[in-house]
Protein backbone atom coordinates (compact mmCIF):
# COMPACT_ATOMS: atom_id res chain seq x y z
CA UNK A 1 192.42 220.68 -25.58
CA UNK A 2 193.34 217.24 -26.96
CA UNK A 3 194.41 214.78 -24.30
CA UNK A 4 197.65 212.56 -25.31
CA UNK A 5 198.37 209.11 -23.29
CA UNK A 6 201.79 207.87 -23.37
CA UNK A 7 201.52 204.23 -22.91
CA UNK A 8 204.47 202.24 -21.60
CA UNK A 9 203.78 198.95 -23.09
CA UNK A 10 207.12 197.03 -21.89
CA UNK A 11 209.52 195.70 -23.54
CA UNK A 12 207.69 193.65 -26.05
CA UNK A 13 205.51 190.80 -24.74
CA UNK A 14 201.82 191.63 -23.89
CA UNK A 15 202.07 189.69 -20.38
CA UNK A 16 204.63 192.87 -19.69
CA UNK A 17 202.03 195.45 -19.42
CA UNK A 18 200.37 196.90 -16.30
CA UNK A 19 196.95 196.95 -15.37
CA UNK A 20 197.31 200.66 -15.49
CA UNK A 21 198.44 200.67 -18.97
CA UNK A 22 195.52 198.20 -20.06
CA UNK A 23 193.00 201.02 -18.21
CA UNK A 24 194.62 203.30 -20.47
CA UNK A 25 194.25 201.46 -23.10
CA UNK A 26 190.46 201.37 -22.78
CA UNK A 27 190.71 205.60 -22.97
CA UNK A 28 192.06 206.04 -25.83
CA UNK A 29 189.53 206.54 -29.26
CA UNK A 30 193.05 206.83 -31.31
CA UNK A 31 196.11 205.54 -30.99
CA UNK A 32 198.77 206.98 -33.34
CA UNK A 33 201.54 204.32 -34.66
CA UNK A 34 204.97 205.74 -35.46
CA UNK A 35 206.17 204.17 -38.68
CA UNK A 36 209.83 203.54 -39.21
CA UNK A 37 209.69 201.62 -42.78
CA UNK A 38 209.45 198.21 -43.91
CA UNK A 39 211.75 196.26 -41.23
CA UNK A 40 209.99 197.26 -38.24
CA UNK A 41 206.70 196.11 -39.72
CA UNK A 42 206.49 193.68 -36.57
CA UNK A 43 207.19 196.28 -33.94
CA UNK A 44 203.46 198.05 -35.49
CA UNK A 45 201.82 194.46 -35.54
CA UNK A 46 202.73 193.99 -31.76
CA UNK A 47 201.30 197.03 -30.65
CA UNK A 48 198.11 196.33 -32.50
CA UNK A 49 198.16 192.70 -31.19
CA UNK A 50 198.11 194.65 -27.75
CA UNK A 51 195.37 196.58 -28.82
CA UNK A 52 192.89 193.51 -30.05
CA UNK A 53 193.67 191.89 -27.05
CA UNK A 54 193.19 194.71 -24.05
CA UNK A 55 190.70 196.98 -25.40
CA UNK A 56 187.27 195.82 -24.47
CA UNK A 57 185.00 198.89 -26.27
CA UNK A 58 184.84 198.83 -29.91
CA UNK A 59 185.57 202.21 -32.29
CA UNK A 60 189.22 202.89 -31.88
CA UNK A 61 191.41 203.26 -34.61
CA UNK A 62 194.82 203.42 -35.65
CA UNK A 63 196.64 206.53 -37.31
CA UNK A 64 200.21 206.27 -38.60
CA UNK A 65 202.97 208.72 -38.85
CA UNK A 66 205.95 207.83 -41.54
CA UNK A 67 209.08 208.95 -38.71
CA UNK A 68 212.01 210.28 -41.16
CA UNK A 69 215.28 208.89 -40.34
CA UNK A 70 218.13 210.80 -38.48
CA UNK A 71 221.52 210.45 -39.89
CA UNK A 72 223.45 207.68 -38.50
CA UNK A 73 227.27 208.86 -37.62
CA UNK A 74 226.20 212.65 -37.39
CA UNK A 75 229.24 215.09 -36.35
CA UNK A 76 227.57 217.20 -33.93
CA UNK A 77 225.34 214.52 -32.25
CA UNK A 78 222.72 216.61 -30.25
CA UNK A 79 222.25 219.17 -33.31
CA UNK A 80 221.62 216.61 -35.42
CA UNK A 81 219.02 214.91 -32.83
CA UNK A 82 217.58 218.09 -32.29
CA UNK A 83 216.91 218.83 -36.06
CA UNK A 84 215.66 215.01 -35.88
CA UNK A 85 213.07 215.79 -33.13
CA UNK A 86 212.01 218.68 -35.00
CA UNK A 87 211.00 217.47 -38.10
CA UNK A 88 208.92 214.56 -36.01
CA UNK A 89 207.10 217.01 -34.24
CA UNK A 90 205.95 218.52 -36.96
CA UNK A 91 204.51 214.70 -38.21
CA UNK A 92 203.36 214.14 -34.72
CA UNK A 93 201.17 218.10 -35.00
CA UNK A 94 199.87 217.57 -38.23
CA UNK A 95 198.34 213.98 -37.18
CA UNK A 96 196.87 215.08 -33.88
CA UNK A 97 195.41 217.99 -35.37
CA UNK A 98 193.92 215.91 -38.47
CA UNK A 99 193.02 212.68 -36.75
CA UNK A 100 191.98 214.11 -33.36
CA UNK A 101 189.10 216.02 -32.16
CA UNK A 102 189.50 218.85 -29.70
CA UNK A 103 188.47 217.26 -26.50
CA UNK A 104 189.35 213.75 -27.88
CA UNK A 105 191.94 211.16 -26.36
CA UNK A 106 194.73 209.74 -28.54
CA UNK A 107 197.71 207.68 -27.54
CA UNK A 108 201.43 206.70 -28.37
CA UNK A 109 202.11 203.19 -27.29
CA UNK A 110 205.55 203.41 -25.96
CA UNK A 111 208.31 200.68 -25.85
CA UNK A 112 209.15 200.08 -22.14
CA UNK A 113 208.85 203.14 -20.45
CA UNK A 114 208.02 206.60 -21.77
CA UNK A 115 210.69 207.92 -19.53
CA UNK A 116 214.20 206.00 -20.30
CA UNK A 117 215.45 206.57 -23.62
CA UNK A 118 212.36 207.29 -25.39
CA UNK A 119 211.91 210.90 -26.81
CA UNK A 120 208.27 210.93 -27.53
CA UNK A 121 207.84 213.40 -23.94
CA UNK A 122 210.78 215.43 -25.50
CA UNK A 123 208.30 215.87 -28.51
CA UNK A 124 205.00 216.77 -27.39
CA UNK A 125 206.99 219.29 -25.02
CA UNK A 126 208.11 220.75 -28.12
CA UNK A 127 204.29 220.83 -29.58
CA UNK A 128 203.45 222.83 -26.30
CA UNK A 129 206.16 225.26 -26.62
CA UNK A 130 204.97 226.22 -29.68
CA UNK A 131 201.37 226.97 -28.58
CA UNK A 132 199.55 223.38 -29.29
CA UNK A 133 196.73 222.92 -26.60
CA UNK A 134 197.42 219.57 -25.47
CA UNK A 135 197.50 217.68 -22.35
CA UNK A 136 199.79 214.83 -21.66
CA UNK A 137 199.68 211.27 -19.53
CA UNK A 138 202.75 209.35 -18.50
CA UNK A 139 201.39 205.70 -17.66
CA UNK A 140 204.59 204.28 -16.67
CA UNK A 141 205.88 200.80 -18.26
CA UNK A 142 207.81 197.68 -17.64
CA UNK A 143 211.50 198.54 -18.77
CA UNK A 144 214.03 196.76 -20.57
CA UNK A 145 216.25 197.07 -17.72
CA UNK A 146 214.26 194.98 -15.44
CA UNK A 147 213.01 192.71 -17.92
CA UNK A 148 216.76 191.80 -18.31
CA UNK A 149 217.45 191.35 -15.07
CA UNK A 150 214.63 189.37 -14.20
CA UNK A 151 215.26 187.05 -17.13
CA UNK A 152 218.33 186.32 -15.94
CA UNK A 153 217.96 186.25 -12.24
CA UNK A 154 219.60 188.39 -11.12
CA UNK A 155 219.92 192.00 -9.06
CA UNK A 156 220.38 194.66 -10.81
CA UNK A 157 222.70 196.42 -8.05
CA UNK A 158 225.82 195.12 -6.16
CA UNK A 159 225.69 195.57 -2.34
CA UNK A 160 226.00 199.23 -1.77
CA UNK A 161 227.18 199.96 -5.08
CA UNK A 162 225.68 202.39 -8.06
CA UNK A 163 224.10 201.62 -11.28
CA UNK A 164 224.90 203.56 -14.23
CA UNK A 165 222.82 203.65 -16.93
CA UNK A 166 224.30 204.59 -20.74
CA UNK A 167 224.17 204.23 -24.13
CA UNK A 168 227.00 202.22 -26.73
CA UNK A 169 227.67 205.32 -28.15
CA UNK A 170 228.66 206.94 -24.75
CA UNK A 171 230.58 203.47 -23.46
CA UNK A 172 232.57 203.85 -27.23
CA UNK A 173 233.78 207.49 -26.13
CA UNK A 174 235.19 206.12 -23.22
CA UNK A 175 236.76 203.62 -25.34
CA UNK A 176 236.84 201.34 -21.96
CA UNK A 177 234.68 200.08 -19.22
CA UNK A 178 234.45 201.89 -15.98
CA UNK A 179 234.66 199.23 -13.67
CA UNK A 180 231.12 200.41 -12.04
CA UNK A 181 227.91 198.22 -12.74
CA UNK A 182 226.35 199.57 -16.10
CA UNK A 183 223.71 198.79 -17.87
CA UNK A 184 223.75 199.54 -21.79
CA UNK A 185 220.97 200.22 -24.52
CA UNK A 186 220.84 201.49 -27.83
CA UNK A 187 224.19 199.72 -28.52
CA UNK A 188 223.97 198.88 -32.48
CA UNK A 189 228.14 198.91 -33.19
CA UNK A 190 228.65 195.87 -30.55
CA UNK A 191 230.75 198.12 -28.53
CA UNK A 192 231.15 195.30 -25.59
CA UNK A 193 233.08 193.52 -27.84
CA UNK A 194 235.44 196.52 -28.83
CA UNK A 195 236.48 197.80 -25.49
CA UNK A 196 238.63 197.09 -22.68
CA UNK A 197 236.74 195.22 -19.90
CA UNK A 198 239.14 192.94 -18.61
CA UNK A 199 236.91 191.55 -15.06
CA UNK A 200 233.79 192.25 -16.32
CA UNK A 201 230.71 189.70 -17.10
CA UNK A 202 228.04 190.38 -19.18
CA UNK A 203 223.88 189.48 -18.74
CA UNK A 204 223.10 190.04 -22.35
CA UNK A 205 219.45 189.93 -23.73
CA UNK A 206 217.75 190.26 -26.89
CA UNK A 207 214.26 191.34 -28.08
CA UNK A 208 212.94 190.65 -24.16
CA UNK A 209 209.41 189.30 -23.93
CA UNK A 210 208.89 188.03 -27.30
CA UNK A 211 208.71 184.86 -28.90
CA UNK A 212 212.49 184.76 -30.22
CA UNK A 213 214.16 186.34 -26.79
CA UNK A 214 217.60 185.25 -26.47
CA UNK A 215 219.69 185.42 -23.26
CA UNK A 216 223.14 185.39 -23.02
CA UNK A 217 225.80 185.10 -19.52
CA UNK A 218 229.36 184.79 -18.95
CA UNK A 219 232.70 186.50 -18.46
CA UNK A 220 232.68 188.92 -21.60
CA UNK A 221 236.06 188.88 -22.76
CA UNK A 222 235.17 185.01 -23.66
CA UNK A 223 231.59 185.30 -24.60
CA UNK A 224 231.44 188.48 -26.90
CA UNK A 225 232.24 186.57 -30.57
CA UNK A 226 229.12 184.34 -29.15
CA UNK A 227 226.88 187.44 -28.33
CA UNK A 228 227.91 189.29 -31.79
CA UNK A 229 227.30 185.79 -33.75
CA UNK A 230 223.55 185.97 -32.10
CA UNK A 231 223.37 189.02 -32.05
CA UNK A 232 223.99 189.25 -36.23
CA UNK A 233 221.95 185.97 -36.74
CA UNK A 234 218.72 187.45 -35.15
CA UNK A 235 218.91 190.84 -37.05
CA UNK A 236 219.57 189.11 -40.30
CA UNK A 237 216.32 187.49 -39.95
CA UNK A 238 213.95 189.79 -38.91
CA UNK A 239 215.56 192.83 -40.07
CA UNK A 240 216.16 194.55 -36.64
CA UNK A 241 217.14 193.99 -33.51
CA UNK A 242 216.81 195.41 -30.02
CA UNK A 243 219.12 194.64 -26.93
CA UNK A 244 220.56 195.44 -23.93
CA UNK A 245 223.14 194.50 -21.68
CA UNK A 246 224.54 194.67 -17.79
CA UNK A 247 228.34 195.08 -17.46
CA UNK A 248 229.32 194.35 -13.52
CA UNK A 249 232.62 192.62 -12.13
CA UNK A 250 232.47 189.12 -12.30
CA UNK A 251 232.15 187.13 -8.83
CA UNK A 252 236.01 186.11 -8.81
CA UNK A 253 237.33 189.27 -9.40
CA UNK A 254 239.57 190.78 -7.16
């Protein structure tokens, strides 16, 4: 039985993780580093920046799996996801059965938290289905969510009111914003800019705990051009970019 750790290393900057997560750290013998090409060379450095710095015993090593890409406007979304996950999992089963021992202790260093918007549960799920003997560990992480809001000052819930929690591709169906506080990831088509949201502000934040964070505030109707120019300017640079944002009524709306 090979035991798996899923590390939830927050949303970027080492000060983010938990002293749980650095005790699971010092577990781990191999830590397995997904690989998504060229331009997210920095997001591997970071985690093994995390590594030199938390990991007191000497001998661990790093293992990494090339993650093939999913097609990006796919017509039947969750088929093509599903196909997606698929093909990892087979990546993700040949590396744990090659780099780890039976009885050994491996780990996937997780953005934020293992359990919002990260798939890597979904996949070892699917390794278990199909008979793989392993054993899995959810060490829970700082998310992006409250990295944002903390950045910013702010709560993430009005008084009495509900938090909804969704994706760009989901507010673009809509085509409009619900009125209800929301917060939105994995929003790479700038949809706050495209809908209707007349009333609503926007806490806007950008690669959250590292050296080049950028936080933006206002009524969004008059601050999305600024947030898009940003927005464009950081992932011209480095290639990528990751961001969220709260949508909530602004204070002097009716």
């Amino acid at each position: 039985m090979r035991k798996i750790l899923l590390i939830g290393i927050g949303p970027g900057g080492p000060n983010y993780l938990t002293l749980q997560a650095v005790e699971a750290l010092n577990r781990a013998t191999v830590f397995f580093i997904p690989d998504k090409g060229d331009e997210k060379a920095e997001l591997r450095l970071a985690r093994e920046q995390i590594c030199e710095r938390f990991i007191t015993a000497p001998g661990y090593r790093f293992v990494t799996i090339d993650i093939p890409k999913r097609e990006a406007q796919p017509q039947d979304y969750r088929a093509t996801v599903d196909d997606w996950h698929a093909r990892i999992a087979d990546r993700f089963a040949q590396a744990m059965t090659e780099q780890l021992t039976d009885g050994g202790c491996g780990a996937f260093l997780v953005w934020g938290d293992p359990s919002l918007y990260d798939s890597t549960i979904r996949i070892l799920d699917r390794l278990r289905l199909r008979g793989m003997e392993i054993d899995y560990e959810v060490i829970p992480g700082i998310t992006a969510v409250q990295a944002l809001t903390a950045r910013h000052g702010i709560a993430l819930n009005q008084i009495g009111e509900p938090v909804i929690v969704s994706t760009g591709r989901k507010l673009a169906a809509a085509g409009r914003w619900s009125g209800e506080t929301m917060v939105v990831m994995l929003d790479g088509e700038e949809t706050f800019a495209k809908i209707d949201a007349e009333g609503a502000e926007i806490f806007w934040g950008a690669n959250l705990g590292m050296d080049d964070e950028v936080l933006v505030a206002g009524k969004l109707p008059e601050i999305a051009p600024k947030i898009q120019r940003i927005r464009r300017q950081v992932r011209a640079a480095k290639g990528w970019v990751m961001d969220i944002y709260l949508l909530r009524k602004a204070e002097d709306t009716p």
